[in-house]
Protein backbone atom coordinates (compact mmCIF):
# COMPACT_ATOMS: atom_id res chain seq x y z
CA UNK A 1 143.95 21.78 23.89
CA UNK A 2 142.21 24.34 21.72
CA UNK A 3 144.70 27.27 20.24
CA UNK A 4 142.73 29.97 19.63
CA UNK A 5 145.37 32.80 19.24
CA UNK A 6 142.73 34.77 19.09
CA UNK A 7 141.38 34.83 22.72
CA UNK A 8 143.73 36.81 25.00
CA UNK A 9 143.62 36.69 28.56
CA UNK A 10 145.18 38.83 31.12
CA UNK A 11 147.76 37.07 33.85
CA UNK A 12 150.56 37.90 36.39
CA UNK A 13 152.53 35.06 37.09
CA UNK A 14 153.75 34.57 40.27
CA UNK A 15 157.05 36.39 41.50
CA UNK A 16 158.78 39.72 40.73
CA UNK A 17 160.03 41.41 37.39
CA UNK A 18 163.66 40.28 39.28
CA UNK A 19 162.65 36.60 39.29
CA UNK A 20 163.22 34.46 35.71
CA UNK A 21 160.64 34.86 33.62
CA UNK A 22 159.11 31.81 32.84
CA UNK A 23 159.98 30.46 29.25
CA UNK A 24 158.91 27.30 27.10
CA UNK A 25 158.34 26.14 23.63
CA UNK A 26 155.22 24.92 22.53
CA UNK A 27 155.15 23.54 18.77
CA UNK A 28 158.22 24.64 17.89
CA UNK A 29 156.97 28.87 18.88
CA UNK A 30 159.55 29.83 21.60
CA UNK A 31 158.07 31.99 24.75
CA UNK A 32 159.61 33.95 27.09
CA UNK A 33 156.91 35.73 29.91
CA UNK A 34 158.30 38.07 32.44
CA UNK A 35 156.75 37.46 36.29
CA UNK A 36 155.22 39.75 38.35
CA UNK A 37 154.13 41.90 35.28
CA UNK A 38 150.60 41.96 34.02
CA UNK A 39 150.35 40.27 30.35
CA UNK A 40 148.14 39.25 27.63
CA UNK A 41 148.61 35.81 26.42
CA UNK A 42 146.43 33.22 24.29
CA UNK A 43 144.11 31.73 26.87
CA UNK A 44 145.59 28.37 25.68
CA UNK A 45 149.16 29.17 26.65
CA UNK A 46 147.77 30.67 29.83
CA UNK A 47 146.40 27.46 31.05
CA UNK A 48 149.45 25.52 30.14
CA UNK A 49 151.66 28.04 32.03
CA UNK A 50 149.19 27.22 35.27
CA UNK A 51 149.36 23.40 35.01
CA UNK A 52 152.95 23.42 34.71
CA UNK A 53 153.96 25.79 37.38
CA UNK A 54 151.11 23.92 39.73
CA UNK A 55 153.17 20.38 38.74
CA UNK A 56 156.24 22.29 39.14
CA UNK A 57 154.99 23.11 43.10
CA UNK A 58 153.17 19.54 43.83
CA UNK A 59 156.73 18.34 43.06
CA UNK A 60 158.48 20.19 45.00
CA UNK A 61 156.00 19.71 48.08
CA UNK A 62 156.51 15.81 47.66
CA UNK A 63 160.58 16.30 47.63
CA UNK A 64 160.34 18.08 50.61
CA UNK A 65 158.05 15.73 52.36
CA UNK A 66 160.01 12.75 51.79
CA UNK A 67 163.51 14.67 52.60
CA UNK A 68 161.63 15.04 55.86
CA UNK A 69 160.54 11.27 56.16
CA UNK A 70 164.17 9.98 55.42
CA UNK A 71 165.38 12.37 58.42
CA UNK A 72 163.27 10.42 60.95
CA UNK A 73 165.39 7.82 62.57
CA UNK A 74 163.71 4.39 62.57
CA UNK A 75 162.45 2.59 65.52
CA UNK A 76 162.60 -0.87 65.44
């Protein structure tokens, strides 16, 4: 992963200002980035933001499939 502080990119993460804002640390810089709200952010902080909230969603889809699988009564 390239960190070119330099190259700024525009986002809105998904939500409202109400919602947490979404908040990591990445080599030991701490970041805290409101949702709903446009923002500039390094491009390489952007792209980490939208793999984790996509992992962060896959998971959640799987949870709730398999919560629905274990509901199914078994027919033997």
């Amino acid at each position: 992963m390239e960190k070119d502080l330099n190259c700024l990119t525009e986002t809105v993460l998904a939500g409202s200002p109400a919602d947490r804002p979404w908040e990591g640390c990445i080599n030991s810089v701490n970041y805290r980035v409101p949702r709903g709200v446009k923002v500039s952010l390094p491009r390489f902080l952007a792209e980490h933001i939208e793999r984790t909230e996509a992992e962060k969603r896959t998971a959640e889809e799987n949870a709730a499939r398999l919560a629905s699988k274990s509901r199914t009564p078994i027919i033997i």
